[in-house]
N, C-alpha and C. Protein backbone atom coordinates (compact mmCIF):
# COMPACT_ATOMS: atom_id res chain seq x y z
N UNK A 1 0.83 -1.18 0.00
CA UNK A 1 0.00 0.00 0.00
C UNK A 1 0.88 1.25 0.00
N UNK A 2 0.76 2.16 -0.30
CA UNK A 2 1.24 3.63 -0.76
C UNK A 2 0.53 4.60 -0.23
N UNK A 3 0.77 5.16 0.68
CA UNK A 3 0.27 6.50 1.21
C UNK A 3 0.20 7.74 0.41
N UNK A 4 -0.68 8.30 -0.35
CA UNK A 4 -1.00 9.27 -1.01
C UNK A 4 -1.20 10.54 0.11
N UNK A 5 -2.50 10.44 0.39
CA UNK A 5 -2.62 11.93 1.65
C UNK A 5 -2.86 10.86 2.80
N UNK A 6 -3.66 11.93 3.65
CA UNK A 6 -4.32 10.92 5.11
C UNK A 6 -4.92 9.72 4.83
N UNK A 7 -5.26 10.13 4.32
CA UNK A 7 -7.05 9.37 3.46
C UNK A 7 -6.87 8.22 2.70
N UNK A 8 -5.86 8.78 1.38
CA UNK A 8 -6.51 8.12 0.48
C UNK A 8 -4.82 7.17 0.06
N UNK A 9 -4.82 5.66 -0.24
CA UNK A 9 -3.97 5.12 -0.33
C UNK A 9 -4.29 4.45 -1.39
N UNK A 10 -3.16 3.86 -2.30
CA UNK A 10 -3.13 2.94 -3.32
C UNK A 10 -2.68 1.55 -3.19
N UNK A 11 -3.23 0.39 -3.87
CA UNK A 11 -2.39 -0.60 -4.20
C UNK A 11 -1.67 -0.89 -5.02
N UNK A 12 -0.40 -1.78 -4.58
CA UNK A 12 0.59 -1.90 -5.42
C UNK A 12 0.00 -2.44 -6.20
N UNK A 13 -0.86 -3.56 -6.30
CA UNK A 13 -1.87 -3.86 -7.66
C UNK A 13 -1.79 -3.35 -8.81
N UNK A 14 -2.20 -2.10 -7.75
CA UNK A 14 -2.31 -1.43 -9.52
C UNK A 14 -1.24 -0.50 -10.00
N UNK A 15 -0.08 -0.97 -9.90
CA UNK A 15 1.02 -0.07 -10.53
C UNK A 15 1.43 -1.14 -11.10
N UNK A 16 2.16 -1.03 -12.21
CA UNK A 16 2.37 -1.98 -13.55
C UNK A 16 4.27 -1.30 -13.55
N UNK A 17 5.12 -2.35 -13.52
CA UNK A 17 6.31 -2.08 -13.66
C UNK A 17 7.27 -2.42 -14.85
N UNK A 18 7.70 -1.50 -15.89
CA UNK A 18 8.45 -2.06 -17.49
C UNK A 18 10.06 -1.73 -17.16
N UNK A 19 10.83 -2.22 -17.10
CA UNK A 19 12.21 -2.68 -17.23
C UNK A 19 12.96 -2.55 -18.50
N UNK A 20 13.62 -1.57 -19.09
CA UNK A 20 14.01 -1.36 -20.29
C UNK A 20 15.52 -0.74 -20.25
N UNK A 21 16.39 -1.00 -21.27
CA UNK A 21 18.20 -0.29 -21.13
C UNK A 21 17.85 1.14 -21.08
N UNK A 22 18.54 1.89 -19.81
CA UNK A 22 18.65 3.01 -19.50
C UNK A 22 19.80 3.87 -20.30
N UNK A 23 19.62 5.00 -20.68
CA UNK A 23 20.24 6.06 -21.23
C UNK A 23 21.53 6.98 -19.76
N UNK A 24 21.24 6.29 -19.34
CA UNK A 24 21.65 7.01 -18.10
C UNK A 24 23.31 6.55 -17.21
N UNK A 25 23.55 7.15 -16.35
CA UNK A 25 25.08 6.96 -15.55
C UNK A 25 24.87 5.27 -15.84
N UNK A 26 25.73 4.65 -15.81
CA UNK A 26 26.49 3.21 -15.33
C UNK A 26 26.85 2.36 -15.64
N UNK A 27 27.96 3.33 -16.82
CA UNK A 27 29.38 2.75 -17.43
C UNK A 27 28.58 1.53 -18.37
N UNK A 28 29.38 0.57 -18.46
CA UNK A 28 28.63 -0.81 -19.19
C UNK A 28 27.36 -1.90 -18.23
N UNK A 29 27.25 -1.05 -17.21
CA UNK A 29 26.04 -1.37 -16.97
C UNK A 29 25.09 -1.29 -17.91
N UNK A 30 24.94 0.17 -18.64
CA UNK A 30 23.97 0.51 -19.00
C UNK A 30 23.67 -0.86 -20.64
N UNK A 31 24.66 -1.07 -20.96
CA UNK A 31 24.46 -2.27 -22.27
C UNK A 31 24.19 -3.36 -21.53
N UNK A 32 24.44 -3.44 -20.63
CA UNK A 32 23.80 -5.48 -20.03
C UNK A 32 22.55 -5.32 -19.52
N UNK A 33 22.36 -4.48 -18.33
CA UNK A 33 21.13 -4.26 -17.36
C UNK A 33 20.40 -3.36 -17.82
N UNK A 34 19.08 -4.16 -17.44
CA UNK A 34 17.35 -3.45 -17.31
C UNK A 34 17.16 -2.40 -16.49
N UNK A 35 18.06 -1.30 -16.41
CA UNK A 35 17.70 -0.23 -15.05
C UNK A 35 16.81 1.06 -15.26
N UNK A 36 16.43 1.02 -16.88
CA UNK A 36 15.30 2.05 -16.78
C UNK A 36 14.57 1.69 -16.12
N UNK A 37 13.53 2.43 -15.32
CA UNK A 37 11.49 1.90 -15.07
C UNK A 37 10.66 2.78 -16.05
N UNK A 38 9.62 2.09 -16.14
CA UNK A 38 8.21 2.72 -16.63
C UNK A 38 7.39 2.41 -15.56
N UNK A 39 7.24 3.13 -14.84
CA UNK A 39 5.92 3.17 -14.16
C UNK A 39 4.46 2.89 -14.65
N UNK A 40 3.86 2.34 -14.50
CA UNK A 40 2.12 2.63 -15.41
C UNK A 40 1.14 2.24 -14.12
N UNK A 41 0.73 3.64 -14.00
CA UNK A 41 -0.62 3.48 -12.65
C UNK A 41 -1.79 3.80 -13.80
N UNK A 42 -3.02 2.13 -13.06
CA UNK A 42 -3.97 2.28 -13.83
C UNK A 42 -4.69 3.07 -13.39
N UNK A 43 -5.43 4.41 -13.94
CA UNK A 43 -6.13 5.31 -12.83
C UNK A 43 -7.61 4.78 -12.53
N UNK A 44 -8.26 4.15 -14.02
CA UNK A 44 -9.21 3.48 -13.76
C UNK A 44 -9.91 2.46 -12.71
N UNK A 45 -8.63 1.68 -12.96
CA UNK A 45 -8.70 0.47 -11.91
C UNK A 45 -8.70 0.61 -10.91
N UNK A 46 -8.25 1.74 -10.48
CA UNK A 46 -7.83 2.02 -9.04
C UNK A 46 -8.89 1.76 -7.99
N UNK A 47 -8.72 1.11 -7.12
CA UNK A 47 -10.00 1.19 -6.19
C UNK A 47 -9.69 1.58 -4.66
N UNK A 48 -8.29 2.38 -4.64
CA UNK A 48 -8.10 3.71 -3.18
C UNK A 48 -8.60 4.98 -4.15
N UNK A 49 -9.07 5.12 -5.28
CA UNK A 49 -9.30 6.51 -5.34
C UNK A 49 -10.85 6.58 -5.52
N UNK A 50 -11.25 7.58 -5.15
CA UNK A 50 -13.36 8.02 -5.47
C UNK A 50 -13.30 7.94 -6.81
N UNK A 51 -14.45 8.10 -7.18
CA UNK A 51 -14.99 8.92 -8.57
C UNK A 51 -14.09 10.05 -9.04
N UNK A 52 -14.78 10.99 -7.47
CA UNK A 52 -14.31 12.13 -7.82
C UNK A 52 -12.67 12.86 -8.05
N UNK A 53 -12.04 11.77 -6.94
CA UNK A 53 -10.35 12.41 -7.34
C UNK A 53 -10.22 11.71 -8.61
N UNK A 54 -10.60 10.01 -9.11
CA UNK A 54 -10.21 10.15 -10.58
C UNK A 54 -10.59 11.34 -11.64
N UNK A 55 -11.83 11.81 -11.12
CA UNK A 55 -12.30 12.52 -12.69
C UNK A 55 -11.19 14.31 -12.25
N UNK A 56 -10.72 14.28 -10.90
CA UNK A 56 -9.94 15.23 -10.93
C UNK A 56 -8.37 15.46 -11.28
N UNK A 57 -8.00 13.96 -11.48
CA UNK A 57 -6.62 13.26 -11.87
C UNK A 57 -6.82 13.14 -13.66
N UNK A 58 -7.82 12.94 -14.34
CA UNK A 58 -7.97 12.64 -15.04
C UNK A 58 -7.82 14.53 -15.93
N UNK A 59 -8.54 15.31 -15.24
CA UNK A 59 -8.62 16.76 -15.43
C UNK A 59 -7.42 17.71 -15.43
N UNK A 60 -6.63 17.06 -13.67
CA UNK A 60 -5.48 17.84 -13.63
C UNK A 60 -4.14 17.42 -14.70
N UNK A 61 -4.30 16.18 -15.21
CA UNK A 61 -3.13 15.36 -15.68
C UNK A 61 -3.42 14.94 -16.98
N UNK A 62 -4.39 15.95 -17.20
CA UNK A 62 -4.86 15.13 -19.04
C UNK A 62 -3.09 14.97 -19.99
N UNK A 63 -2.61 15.57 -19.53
CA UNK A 63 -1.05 15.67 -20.51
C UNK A 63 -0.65 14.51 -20.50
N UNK A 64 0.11 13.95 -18.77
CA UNK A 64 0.47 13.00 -18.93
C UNK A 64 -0.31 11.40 -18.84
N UNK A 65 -1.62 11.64 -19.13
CA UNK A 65 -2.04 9.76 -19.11
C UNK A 65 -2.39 9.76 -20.95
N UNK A 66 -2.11 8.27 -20.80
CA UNK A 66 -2.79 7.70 -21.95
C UNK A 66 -4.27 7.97 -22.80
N UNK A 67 -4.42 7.13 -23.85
CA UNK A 67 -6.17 7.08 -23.81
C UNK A 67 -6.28 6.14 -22.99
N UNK A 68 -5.66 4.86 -22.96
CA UNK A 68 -6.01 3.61 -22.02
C UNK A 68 -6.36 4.32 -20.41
N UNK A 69 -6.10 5.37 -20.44
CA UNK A 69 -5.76 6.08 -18.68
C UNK A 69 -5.07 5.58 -17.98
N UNK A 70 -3.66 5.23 -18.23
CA UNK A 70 -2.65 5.25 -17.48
C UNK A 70 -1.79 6.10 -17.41
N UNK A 71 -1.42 6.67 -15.97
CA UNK A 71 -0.40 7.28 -15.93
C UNK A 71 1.30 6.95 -15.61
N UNK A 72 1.79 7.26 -16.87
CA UNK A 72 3.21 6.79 -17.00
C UNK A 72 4.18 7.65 -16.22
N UNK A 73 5.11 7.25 -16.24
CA UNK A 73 6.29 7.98 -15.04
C UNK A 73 7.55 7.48 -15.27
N UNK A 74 8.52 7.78 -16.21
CA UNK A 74 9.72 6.88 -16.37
C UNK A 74 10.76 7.33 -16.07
N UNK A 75 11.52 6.52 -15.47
CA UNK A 75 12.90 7.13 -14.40
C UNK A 75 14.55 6.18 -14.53
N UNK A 76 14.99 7.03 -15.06
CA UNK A 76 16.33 6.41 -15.42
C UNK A 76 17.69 6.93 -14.85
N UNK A 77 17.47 8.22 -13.67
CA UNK A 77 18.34 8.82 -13.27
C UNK A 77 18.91 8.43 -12.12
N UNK A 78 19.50 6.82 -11.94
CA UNK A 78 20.21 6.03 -10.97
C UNK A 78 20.24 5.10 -11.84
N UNK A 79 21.69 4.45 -11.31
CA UNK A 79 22.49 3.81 -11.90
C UNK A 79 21.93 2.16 -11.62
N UNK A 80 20.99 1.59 -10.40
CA UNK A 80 20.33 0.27 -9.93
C UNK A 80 18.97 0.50 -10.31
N UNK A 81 18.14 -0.07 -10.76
CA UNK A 81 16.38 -1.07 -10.85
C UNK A 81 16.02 -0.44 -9.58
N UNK A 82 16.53 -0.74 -8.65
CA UNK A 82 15.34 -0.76 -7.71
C UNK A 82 15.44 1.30 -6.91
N UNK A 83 17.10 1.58 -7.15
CA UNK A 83 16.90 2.73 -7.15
C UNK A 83 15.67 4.14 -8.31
N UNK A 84 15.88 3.39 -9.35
CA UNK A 84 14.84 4.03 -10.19
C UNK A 84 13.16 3.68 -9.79
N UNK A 85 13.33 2.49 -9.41
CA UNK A 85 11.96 2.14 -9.33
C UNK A 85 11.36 2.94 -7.86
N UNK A 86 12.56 3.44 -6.77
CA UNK A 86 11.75 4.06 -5.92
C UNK A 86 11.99 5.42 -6.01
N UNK A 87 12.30 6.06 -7.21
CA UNK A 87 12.18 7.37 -7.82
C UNK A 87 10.82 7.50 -8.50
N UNK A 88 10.87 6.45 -9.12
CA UNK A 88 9.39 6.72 -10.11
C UNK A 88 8.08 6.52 -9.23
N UNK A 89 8.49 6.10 -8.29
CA UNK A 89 7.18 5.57 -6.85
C UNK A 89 6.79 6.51 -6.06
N UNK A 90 8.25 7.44 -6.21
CA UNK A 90 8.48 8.92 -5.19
C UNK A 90 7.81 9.75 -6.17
N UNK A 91 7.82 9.90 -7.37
CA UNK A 91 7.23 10.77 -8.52
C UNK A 91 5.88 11.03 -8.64
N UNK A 92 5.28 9.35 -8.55
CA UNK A 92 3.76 9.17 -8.54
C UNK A 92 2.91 9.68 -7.69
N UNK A 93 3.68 10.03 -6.26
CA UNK A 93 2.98 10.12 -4.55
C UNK A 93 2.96 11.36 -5.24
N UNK A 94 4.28 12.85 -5.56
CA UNK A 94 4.30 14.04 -5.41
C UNK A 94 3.04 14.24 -6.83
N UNK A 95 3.48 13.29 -7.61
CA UNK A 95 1.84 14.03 -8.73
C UNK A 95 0.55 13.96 -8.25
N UNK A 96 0.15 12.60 -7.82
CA UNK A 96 -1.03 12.39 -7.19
C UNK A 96 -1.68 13.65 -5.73
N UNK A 97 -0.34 13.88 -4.96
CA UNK A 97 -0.58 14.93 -4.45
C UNK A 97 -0.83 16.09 -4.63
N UNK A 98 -0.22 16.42 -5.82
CA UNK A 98 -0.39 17.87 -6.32
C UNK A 98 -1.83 17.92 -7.40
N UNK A 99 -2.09 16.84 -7.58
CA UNK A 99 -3.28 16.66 -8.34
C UNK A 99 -4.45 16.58 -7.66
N UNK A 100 -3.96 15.92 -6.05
CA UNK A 100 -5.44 15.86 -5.82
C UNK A 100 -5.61 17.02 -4.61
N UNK A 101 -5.09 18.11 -4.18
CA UNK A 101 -4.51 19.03 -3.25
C UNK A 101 -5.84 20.23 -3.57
N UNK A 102 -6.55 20.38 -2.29
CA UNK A 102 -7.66 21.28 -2.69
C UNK A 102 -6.80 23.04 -3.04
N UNK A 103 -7.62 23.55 -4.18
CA UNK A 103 -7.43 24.51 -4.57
C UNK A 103 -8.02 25.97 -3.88
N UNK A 104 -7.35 26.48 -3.20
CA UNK A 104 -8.51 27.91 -2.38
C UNK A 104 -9.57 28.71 -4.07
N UNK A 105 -9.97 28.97 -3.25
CA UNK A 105 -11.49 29.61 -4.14
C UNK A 105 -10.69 31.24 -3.84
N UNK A 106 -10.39 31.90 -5.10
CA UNK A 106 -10.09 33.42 -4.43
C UNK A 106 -11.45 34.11 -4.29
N UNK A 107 -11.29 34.93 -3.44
CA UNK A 107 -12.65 35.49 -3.01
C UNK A 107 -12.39 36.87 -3.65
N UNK A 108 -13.42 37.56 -4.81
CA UNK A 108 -12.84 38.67 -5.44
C UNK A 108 -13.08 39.81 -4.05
N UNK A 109 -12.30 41.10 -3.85
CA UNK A 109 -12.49 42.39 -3.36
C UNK A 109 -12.49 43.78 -3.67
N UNK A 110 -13.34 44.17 -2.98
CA UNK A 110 -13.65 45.77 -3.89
C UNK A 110 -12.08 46.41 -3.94
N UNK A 111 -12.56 47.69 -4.94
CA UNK A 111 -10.87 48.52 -4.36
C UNK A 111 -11.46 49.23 -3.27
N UNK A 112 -10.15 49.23 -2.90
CA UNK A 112 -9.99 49.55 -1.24
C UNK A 112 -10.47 51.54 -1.80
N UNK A 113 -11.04 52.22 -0.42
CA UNK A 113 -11.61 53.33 -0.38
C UNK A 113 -10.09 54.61 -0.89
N UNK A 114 -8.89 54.00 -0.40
CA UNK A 114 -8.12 54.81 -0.11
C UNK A 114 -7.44 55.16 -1.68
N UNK A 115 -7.29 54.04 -2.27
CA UNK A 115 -7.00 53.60 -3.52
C UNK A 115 -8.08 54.37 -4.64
N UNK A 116 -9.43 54.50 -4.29
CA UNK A 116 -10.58 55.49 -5.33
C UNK A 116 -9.97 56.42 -4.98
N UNK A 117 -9.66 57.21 -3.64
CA UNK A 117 -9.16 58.26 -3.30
C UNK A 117 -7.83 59.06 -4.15
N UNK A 118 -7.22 58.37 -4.39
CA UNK A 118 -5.68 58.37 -4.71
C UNK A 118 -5.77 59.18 -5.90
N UNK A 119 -6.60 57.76 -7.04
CA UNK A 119 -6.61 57.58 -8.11
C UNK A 119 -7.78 59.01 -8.67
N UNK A 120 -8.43 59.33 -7.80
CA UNK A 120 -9.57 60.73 -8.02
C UNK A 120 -8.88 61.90 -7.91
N UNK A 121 -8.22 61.90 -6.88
CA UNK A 121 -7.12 63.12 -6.92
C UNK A 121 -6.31 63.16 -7.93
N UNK A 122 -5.33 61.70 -8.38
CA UNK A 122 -4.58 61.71 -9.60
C UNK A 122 -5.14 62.71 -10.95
N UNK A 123 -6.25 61.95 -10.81
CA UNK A 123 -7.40 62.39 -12.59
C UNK A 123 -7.14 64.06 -12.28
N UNK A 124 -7.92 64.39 -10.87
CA UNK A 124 -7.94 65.87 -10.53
C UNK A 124 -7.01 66.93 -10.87
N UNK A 125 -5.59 65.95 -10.31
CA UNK A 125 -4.68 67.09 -10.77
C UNK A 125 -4.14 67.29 -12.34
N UNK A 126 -4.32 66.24 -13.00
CA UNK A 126 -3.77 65.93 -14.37
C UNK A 126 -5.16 67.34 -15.34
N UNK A 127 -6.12 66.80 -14.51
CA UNK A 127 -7.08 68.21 -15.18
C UNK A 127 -6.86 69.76 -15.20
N UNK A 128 -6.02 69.73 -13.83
CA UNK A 128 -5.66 71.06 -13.69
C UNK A 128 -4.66 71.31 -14.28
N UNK A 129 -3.69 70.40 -14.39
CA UNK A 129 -2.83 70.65 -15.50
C UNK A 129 -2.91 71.16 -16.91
N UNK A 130 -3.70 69.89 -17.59
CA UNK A 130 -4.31 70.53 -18.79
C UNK A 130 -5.25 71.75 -19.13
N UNK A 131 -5.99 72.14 -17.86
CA UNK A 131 -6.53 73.59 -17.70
C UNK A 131 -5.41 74.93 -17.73
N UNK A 132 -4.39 74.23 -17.12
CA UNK A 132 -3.45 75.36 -17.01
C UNK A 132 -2.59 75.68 -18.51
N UNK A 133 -2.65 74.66 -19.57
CA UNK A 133 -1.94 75.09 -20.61
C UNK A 133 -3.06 75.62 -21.65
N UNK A 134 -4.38 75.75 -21.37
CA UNK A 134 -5.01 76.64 -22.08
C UNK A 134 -4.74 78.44 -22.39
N UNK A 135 -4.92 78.49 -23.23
CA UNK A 135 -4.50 80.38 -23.52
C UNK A 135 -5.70 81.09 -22.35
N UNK A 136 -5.17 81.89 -21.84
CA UNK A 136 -6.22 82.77 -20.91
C UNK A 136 -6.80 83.63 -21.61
N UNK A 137 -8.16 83.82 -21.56
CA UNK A 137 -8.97 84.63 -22.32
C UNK A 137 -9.19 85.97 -21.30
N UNK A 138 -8.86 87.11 -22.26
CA UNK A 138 -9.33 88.51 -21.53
C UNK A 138 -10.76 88.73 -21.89
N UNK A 139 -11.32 89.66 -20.57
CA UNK A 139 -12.64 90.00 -21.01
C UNK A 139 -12.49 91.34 -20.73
């Protein structure tokens, strides 16, 4: 199981693990050994998440899932398997968190009294200005 927030946890079930030659640090490691990962969390399948955080995972993360709705995660920046694999595990928790993390509602506010003030005087004086470069008329 995988701790997402308080609440809401996943099974390893449903994370799907691909093993492929990494591009990455470790010398002729990298030509013999499987040390890339692909992560693939099924979001569908999932049965620690509601309705509602899928259809909000599905909303916040349209970029990175599939059509199948999986979300992929691939990690090649360690030189061992199992070091990548608990990078891409560490990856999944910080997206899922940031995906499913309530958003504040901004509450709009008037302008402040002091600020009409400011900005009325501003206009005011810019008028008197332009009053003042008029030609003075004699009577």
């Amino acid at each position: 199981m995988i701790r997402i927030t308080g609440s809401t946890v996943i099974s390893e079930g449903d994370i799907v693990y691909r093993f492929s030659r990494s591009a990455g640090p470790g010398g002729q490691n990298v030509n013999k050994l499987n040390t890339r990962v692909t992560l693939l969390f099924d979001i569908n399948k999932s049965r620690g998440l509601t309705a509602e955080q899928k259809e909000l995972l599905f909303d916040r993360l349209s970029s990175r899932i599939s059509d199948d709705g999986f979300l992929m995660i691939v990690s090649q920046r360690h030189r061992t398997q199992s070091a990548n694999r608990k990078s891409a595990q560490n990856r999944l928790v910080e997206l899922l968190k940031f995906a499913l993390r309530d958003i504040p509602v901004r509450k709009e506010t008037g302008v402040p009294h002091g600020e009409k003030r400011k900005r009325l005087l501003r206009k005011r004086r810019r008028s008197e200005i332009k009053q003042l470069r008029k030609p003075v008329a004699f009577d």
